[in-house]
N, C-alpha and C. Protein backbone atom coordinates (compact mmCIF):
# COMPACT_ATOMS: atom_id res chain seq x y z
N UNK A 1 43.53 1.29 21.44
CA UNK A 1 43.38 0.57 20.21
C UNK A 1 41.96 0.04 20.04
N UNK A 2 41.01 -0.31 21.14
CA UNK A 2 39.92 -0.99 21.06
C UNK A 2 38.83 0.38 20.75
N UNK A 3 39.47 0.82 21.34
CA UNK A 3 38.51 2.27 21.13
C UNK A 3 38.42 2.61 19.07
N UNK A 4 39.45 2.95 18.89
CA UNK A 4 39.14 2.76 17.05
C UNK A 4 38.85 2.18 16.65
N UNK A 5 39.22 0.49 16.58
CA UNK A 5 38.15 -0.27 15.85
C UNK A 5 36.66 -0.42 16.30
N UNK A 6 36.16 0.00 17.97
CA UNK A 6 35.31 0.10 18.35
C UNK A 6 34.11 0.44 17.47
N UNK A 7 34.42 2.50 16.95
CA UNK A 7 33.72 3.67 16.21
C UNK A 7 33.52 2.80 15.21
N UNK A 8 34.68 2.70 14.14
CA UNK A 8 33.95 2.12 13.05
C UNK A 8 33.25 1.24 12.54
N UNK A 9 33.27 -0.03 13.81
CA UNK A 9 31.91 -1.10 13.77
C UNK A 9 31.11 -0.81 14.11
N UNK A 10 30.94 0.42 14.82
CA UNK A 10 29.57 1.26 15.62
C UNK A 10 29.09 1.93 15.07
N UNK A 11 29.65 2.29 13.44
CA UNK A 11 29.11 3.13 12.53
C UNK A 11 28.84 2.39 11.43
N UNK A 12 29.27 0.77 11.25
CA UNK A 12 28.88 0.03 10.43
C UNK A 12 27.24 -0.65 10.74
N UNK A 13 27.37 -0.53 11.84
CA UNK A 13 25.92 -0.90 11.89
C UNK A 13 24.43 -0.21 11.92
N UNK A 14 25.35 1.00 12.28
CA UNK A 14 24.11 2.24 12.43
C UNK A 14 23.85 2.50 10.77
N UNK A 15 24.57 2.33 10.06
CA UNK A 15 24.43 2.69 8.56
C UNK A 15 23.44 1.42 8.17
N UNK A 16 23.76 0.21 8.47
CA UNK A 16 23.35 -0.97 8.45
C UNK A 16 22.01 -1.00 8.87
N UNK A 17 22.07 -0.08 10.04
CA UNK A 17 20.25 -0.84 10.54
C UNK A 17 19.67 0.52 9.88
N UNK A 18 20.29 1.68 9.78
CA UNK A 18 19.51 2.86 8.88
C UNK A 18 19.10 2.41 7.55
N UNK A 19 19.79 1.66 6.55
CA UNK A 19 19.81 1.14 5.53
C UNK A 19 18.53 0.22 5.76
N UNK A 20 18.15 -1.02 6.21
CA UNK A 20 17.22 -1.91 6.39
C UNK A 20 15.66 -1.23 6.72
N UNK A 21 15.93 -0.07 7.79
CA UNK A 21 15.21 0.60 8.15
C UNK A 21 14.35 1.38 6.97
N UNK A 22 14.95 2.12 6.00
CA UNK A 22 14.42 2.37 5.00
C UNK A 22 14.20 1.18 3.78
N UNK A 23 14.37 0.34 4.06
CA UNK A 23 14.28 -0.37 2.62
C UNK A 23 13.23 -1.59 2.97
N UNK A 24 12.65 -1.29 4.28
CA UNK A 24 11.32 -2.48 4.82
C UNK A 24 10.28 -0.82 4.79
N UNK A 25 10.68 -0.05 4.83
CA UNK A 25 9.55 0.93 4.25
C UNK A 25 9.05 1.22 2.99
N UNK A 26 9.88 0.91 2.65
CA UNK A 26 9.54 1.39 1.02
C UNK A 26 9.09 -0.25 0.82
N UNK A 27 9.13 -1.27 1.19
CA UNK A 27 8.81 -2.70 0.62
C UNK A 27 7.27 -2.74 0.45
N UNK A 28 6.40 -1.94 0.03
CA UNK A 28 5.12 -1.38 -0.41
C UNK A 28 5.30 -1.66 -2.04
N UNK A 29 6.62 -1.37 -2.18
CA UNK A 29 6.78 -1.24 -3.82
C UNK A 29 7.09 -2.54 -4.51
N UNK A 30 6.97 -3.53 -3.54
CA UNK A 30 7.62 -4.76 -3.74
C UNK A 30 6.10 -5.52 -3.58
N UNK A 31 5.13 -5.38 -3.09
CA UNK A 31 4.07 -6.06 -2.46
C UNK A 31 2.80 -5.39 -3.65
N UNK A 32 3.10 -4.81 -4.28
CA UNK A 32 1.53 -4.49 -5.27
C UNK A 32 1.95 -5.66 -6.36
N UNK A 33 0.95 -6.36 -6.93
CA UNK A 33 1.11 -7.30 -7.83
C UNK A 33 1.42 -6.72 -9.60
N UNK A 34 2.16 -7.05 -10.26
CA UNK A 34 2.19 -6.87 -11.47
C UNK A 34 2.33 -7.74 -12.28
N UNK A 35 1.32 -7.61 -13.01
CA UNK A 35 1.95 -8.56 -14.38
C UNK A 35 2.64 -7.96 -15.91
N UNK A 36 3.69 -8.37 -15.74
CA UNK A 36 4.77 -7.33 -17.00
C UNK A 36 5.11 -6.02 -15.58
N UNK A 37 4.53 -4.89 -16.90
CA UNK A 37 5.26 -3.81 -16.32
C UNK A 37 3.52 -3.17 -16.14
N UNK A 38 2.41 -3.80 -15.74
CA UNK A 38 1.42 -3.56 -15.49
C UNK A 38 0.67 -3.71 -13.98
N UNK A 39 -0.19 -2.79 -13.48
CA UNK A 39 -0.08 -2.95 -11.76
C UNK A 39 -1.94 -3.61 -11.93
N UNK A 40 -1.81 -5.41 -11.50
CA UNK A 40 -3.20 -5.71 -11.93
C UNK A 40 -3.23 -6.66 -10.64
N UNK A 41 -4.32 -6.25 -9.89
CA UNK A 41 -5.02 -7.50 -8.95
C UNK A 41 -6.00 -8.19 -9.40
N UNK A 42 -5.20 -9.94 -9.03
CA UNK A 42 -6.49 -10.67 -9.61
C UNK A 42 -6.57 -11.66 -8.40
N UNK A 43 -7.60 -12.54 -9.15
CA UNK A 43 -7.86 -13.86 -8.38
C UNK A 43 -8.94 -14.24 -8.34
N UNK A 44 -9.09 -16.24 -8.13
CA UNK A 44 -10.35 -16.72 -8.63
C UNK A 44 -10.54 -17.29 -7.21
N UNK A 45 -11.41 -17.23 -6.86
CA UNK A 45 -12.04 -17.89 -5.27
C UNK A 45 -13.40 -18.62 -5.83
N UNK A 46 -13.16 -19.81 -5.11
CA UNK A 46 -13.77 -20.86 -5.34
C UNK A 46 -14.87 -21.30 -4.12
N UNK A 47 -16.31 -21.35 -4.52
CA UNK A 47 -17.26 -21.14 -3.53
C UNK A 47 -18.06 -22.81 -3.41
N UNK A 48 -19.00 -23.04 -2.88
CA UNK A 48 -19.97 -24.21 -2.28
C UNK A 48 -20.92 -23.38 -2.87
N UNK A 49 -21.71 -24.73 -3.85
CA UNK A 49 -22.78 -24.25 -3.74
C UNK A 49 -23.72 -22.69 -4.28
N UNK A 50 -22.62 -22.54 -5.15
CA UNK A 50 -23.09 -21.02 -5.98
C UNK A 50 -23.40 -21.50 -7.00
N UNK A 51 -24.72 -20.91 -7.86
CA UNK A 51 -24.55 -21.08 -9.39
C UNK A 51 -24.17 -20.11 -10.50
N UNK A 52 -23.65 -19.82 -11.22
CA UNK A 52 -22.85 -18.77 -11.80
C UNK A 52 -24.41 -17.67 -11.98
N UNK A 53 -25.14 -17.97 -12.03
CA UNK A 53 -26.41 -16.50 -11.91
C UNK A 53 -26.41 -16.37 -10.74
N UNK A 54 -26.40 -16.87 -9.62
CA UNK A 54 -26.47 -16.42 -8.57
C UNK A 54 -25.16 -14.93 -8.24
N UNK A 55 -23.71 -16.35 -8.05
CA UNK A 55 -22.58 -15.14 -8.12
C UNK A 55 -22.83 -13.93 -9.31
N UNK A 56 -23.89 -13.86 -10.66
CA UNK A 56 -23.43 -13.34 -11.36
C UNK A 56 -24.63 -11.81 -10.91
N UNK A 57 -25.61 -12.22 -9.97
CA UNK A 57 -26.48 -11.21 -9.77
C UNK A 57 -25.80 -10.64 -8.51
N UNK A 58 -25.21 -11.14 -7.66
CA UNK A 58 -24.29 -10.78 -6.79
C UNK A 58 -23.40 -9.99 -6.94
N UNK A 59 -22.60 -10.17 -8.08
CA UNK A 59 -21.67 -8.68 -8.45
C UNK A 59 -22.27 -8.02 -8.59
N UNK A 60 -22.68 -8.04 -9.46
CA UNK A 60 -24.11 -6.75 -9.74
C UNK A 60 -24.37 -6.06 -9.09
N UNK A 61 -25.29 -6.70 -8.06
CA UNK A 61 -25.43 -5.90 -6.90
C UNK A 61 -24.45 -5.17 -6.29
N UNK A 62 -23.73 -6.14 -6.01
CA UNK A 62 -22.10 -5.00 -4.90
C UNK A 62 -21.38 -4.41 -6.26
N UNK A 63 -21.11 -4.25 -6.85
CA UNK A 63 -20.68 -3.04 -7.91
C UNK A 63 -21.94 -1.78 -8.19
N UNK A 64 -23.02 -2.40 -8.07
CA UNK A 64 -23.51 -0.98 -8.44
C UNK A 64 -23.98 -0.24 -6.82
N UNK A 65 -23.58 -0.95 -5.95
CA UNK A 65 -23.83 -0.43 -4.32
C UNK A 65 -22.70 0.18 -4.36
N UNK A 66 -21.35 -0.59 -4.08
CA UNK A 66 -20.03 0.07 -4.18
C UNK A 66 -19.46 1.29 -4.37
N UNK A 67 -19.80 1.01 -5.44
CA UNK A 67 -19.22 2.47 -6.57
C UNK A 67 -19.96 3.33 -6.94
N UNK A 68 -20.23 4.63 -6.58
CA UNK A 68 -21.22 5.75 -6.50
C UNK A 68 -20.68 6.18 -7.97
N UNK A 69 -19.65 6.19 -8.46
CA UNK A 69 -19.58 6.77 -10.28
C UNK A 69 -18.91 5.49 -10.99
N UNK A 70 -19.31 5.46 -11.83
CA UNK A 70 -18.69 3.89 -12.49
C UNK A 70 -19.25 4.50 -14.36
N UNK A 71 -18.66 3.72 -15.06
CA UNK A 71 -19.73 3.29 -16.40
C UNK A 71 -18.72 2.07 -16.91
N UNK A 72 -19.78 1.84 -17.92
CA UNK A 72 -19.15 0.24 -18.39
C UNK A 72 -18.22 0.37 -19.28
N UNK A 73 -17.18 -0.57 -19.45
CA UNK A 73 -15.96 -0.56 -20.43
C UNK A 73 -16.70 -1.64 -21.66
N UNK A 74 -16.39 -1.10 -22.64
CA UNK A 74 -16.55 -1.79 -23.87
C UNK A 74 -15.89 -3.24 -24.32
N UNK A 75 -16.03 -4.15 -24.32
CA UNK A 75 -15.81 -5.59 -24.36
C UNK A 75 -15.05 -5.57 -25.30
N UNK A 76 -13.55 -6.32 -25.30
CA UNK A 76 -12.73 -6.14 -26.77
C UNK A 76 -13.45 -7.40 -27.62
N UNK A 77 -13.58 -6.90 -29.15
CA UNK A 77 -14.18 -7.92 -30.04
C UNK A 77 -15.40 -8.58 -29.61
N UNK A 78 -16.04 -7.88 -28.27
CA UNK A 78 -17.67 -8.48 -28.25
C UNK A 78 -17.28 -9.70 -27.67
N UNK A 79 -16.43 -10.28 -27.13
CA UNK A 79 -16.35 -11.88 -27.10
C UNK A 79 -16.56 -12.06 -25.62
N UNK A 80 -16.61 -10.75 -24.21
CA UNK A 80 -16.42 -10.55 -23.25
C UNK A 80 -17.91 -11.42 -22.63
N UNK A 81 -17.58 -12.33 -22.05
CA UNK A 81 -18.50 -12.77 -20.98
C UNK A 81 -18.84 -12.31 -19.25
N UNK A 82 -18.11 -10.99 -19.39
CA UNK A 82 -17.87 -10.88 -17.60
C UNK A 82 -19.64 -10.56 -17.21
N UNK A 83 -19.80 -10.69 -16.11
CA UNK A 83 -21.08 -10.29 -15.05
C UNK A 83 -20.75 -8.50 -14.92
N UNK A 84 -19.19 -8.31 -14.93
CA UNK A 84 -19.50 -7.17 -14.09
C UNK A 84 -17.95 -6.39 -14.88
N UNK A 85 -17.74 -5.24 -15.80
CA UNK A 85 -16.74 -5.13 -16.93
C UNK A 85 -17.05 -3.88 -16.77
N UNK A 86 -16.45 -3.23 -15.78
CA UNK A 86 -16.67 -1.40 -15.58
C UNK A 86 -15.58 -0.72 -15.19
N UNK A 87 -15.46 0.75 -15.27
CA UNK A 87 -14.57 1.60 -14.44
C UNK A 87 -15.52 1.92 -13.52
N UNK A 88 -14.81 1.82 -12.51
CA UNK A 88 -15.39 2.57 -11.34
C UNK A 88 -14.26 3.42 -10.02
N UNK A 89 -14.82 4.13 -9.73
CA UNK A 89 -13.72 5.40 -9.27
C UNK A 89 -14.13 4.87 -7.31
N UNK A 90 -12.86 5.16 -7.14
CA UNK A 90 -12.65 4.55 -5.58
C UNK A 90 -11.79 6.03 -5.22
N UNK A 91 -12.45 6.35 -3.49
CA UNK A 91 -12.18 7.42 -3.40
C UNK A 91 -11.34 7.23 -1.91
N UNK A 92 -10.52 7.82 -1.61
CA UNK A 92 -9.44 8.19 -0.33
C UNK A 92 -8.45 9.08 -0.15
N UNK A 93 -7.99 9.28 0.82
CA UNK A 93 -7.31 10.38 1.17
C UNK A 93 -5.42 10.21 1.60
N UNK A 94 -4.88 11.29 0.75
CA UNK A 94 -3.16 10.96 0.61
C UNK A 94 -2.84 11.93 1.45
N UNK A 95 -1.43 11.34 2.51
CA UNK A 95 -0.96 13.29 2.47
C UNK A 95 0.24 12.78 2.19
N UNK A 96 0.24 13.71 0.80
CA UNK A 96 1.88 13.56 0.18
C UNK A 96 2.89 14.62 1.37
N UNK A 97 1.96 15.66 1.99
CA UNK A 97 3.06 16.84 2.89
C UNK A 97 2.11 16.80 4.49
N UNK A 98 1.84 17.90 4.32
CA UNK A 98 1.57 18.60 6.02
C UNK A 98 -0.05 18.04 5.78
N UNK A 99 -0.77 17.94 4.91
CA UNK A 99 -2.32 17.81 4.64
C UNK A 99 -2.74 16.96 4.04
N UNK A 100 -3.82 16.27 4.93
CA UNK A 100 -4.93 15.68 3.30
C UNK A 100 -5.44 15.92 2.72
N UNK A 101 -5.34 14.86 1.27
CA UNK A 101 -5.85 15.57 0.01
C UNK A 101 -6.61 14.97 -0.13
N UNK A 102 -8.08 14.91 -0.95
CA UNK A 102 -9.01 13.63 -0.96
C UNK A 102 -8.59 13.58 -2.27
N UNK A 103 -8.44 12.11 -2.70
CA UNK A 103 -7.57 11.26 -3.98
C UNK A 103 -8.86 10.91 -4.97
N UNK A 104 -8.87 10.23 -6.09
CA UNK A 104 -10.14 9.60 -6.67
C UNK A 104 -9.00 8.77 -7.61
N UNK A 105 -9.26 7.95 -7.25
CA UNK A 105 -8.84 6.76 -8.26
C UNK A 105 -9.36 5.67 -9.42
N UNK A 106 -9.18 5.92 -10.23
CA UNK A 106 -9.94 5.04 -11.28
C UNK A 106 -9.57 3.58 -11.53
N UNK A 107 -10.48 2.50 -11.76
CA UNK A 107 -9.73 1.48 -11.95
C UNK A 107 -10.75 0.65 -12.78
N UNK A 108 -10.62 -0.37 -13.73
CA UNK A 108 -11.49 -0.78 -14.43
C UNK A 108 -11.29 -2.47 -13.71
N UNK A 109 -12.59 -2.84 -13.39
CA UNK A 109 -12.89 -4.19 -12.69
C UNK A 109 -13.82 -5.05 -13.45
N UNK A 110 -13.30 -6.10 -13.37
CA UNK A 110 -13.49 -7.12 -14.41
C UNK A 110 -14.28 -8.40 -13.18
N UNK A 111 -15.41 -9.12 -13.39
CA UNK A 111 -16.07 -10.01 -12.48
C UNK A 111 -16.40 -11.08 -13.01
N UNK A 112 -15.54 -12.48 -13.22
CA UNK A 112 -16.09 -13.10 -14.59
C UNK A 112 -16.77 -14.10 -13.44
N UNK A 113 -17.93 -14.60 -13.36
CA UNK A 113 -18.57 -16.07 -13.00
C UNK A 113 -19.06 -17.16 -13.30
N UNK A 114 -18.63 -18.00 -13.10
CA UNK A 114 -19.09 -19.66 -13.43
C UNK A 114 -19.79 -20.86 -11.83
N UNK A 115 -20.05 -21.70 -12.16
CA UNK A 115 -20.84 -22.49 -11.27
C UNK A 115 -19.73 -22.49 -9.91
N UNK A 116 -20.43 -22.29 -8.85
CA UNK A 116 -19.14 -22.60 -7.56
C UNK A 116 -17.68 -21.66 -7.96
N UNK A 117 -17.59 -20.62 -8.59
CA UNK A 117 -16.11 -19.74 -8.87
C UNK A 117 -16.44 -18.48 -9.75
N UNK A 118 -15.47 -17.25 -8.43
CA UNK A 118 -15.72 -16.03 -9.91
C UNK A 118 -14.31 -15.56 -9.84
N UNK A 119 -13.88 -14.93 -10.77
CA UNK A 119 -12.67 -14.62 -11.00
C UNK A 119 -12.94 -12.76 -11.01
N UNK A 120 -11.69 -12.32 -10.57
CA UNK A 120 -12.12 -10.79 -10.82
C UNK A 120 -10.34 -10.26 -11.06
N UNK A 121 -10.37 -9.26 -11.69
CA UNK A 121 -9.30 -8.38 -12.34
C UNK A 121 -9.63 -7.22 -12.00
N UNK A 122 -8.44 -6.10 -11.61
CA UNK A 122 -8.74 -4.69 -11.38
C UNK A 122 -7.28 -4.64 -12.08
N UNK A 123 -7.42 -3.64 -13.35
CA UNK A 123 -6.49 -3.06 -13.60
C UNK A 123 -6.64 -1.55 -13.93
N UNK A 124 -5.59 -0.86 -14.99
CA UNK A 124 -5.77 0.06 -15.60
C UNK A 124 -6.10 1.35 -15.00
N UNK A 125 -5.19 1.18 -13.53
CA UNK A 125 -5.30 2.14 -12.31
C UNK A 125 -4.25 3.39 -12.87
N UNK A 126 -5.59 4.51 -12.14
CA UNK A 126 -4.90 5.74 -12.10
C UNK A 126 -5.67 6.89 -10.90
N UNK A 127 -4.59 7.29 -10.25
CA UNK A 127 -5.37 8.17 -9.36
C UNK A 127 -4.86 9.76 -9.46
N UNK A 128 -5.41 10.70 -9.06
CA UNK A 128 -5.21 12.18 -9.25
C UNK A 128 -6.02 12.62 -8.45
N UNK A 129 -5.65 13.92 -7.74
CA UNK A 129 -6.69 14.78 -6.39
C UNK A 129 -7.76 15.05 -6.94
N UNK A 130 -8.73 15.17 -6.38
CA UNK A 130 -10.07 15.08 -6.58
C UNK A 130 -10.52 16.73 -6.96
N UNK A 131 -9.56 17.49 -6.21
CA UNK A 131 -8.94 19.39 -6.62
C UNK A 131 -8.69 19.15 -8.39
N UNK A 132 -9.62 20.08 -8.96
CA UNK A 132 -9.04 20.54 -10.14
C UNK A 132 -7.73 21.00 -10.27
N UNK A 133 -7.71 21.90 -9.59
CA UNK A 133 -6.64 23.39 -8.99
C UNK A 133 -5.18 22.43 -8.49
N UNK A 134 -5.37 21.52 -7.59
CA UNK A 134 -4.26 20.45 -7.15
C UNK A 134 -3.85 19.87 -8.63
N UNK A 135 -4.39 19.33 -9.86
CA UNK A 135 -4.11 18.44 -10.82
C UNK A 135 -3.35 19.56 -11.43
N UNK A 136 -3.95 20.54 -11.48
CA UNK A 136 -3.03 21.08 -12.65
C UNK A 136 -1.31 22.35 -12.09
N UNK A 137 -1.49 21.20 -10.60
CA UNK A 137 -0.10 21.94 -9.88
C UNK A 137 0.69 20.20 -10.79
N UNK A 138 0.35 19.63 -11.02
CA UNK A 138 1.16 18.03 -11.73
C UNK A 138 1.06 17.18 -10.19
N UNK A 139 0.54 16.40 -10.62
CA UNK A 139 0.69 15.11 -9.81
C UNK A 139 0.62 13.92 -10.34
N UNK A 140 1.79 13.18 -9.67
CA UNK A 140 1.82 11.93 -10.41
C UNK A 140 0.62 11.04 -10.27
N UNK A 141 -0.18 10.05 -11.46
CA UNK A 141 -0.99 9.53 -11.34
C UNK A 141 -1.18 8.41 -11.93
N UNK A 142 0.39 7.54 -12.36
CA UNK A 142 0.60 6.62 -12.25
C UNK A 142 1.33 5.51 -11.48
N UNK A 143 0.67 4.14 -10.64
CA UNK A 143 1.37 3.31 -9.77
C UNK A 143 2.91 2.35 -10.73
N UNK A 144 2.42 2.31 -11.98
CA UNK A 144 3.75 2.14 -12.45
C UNK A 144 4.65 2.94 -12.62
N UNK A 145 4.92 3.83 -12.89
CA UNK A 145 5.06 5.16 -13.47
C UNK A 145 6.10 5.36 -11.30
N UNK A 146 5.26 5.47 -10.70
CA UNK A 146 5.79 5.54 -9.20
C UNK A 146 6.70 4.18 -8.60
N UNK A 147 6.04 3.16 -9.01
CA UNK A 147 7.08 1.64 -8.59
C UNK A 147 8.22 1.56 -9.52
N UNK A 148 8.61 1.94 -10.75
CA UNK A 148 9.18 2.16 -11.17
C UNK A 148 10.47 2.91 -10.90
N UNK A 149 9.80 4.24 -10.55
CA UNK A 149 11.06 5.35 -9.85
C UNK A 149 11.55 4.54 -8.18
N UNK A 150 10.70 3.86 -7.94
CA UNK A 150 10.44 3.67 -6.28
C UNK A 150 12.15 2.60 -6.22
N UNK A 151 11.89 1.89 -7.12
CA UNK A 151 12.60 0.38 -7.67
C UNK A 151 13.96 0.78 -7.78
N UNK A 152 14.48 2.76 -8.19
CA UNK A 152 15.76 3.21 -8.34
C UNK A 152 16.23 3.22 -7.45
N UNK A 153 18.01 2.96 -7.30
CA UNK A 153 18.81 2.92 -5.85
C UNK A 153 18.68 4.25 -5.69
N UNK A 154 18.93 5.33 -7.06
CA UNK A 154 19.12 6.99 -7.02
C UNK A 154 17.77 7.40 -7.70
N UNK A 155 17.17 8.71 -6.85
CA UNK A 155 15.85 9.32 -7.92
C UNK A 155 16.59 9.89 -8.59
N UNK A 156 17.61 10.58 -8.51
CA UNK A 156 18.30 11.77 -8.98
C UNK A 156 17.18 12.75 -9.19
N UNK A 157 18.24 14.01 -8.93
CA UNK A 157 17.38 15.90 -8.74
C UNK A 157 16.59 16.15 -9.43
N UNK A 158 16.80 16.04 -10.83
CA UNK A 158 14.92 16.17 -11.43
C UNK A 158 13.91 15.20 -10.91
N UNK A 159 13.93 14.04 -10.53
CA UNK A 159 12.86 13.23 -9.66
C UNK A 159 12.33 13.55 -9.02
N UNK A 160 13.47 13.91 -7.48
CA UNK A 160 13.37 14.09 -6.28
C UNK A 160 12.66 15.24 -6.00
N UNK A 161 13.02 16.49 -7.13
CA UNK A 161 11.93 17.72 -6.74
C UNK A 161 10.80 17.15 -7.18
N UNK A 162 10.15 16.60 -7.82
CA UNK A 162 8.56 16.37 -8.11
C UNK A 162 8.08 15.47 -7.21
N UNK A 163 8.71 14.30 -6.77
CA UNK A 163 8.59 13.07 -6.06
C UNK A 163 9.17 12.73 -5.10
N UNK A 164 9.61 12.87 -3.48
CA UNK A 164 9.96 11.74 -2.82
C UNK A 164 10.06 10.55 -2.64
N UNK A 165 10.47 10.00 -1.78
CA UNK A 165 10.25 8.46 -1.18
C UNK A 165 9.28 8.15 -0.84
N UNK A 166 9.34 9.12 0.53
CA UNK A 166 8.01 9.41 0.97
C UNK A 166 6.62 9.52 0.69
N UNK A 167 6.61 10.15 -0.84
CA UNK A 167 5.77 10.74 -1.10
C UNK A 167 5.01 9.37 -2.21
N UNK A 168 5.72 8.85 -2.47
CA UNK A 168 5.95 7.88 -3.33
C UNK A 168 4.89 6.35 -2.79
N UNK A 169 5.80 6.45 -0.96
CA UNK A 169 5.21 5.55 -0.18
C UNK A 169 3.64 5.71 -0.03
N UNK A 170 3.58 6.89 0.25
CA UNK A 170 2.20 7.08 0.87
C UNK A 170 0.71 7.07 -0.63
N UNK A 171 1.77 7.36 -1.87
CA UNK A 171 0.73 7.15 -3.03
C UNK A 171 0.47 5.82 -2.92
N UNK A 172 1.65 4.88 -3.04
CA UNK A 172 1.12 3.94 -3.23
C UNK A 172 0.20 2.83 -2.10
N UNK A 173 0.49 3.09 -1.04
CA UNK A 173 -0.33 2.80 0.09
C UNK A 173 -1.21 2.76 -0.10
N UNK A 174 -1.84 4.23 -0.21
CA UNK A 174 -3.10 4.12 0.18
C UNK A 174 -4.01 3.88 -0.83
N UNK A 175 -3.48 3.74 -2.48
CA UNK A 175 -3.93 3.31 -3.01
C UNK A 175 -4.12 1.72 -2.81
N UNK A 176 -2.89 0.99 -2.93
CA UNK A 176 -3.16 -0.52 -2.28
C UNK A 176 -3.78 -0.51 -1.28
N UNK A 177 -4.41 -0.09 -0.16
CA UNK A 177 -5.40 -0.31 0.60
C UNK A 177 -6.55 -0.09 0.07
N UNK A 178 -7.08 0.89 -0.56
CA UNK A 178 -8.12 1.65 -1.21
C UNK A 178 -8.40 0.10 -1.80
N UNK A 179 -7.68 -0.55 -2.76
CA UNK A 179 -8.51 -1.42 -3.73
C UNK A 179 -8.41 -2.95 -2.91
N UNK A 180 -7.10 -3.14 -1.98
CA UNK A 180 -7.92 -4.51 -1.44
C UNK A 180 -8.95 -4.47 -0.37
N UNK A 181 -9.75 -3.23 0.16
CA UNK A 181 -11.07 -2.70 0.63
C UNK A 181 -11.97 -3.04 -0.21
N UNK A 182 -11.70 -2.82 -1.43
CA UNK A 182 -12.69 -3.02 -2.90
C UNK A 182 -12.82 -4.80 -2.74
N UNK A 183 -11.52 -5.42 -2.75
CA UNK A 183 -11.74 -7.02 -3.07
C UNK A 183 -12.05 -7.69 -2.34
N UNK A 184 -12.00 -7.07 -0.94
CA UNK A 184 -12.15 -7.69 0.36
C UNK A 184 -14.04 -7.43 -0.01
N UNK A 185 -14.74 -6.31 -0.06
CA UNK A 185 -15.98 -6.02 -0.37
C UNK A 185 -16.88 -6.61 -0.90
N UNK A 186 -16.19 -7.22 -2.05
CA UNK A 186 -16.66 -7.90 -3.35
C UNK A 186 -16.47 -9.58 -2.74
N UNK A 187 -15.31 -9.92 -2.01
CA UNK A 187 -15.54 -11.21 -1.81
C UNK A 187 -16.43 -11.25 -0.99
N UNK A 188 -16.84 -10.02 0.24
CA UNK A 188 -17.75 -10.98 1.15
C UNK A 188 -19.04 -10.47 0.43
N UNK A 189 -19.30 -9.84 -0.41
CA UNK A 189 -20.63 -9.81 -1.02
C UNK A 189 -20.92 -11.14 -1.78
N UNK A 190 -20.02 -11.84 -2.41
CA UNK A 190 -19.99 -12.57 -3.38
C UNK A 190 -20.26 -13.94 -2.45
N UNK A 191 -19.75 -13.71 -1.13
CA UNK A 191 -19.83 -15.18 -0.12
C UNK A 191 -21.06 -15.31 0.91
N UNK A 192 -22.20 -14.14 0.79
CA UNK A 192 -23.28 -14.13 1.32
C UNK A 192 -24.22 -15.32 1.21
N UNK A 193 -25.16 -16.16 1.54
CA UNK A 193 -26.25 -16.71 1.11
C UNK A 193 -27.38 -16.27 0.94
């Protein structure tokens, strides 16, 4: 008798820790910041002793060191005060399968500064293989568009052939690493004397 109820608590838990097991992997999809249904990193860090030209020649500098292709985004209604209001393309490597692919990701970064504080925004992310020939096999190249599907209990079969879990995980990874490399960059440029 101990023996049957034994199996099936021994299979309640293996389902149990298989279950947890996948769902602290995928918790990538839970950890990129959004505001709405938009994938945007921000934040204002507050310094000693800066004066907003100082921080504001400071972005400057580390954005145009940074980012080897960039150009500037157009200010809505002219009213834009940022130091530093560009796309600039951040580059790394995915392997959705057996290989790496080198990725290029676009993202438009926003650097606003004032006396002792700068505030910065990265939104309006999109990444695609850096392969012509790879883009036009389809690849997904949106992080909402992927946290979204990620967020379903079921991909269901049209999903699942274009997209994994897996595949899903590793986009969004290495994109979230790719850009807090970028903020991590920018703060210690911005915290130099």
């Amino acid at each position: 008798m101990q023996t049957k109820l034994y199996k099936p608590t021994l299979l309640f838990f293996f389902v149990l820790a298989f279950n947890t097991a996948f769902a602290q992997k995928d918790s990538i999809i839970y950890k990129i910041p959004m505001v709405g249904d938009k994938v945007v990193y921000s934040g204002t860090v507050t310094m000693k002793n800066k004066s907003a030209a100082q921080l504001d020649t400071a972005s400057k500098t580390w954005f145009n060191s940074y980012f080897t292709s960039y150009q500037p985004v157009a200010p809505p209604h002219d009213a834009d005060t940022s130091s530093v209001f560009s796309q600039g393309v951040l580059q790394y490597k995915v392997r959705p399968g057996m290989v790496n692919i080198p990725f290029i990701c676009r993202i438009t970064i926003r650097v606003t500064c004032k006396d002792n504080q700068y505030s910065y925004s990265i939104s309006d992310i999109y990444f695609r293989p850096k392969s012509d020939m790879l883009n036009s096999i389809g690849y997904q190249n949106s992080p909402e568009y992927l946290i979204r599907v990620g967020k379903k209990k079921h991909l269901g079969l049209s999903t699942a052939m274009n997209v994994t879990r897996g595949q899903i995980r590793e986009y969004l990874t290495k994109m979230n690493t790719a850009i807090l490399e970028c903020v991590a960059s920018l703060n210690k440029a911005l915290s130099r004397k």
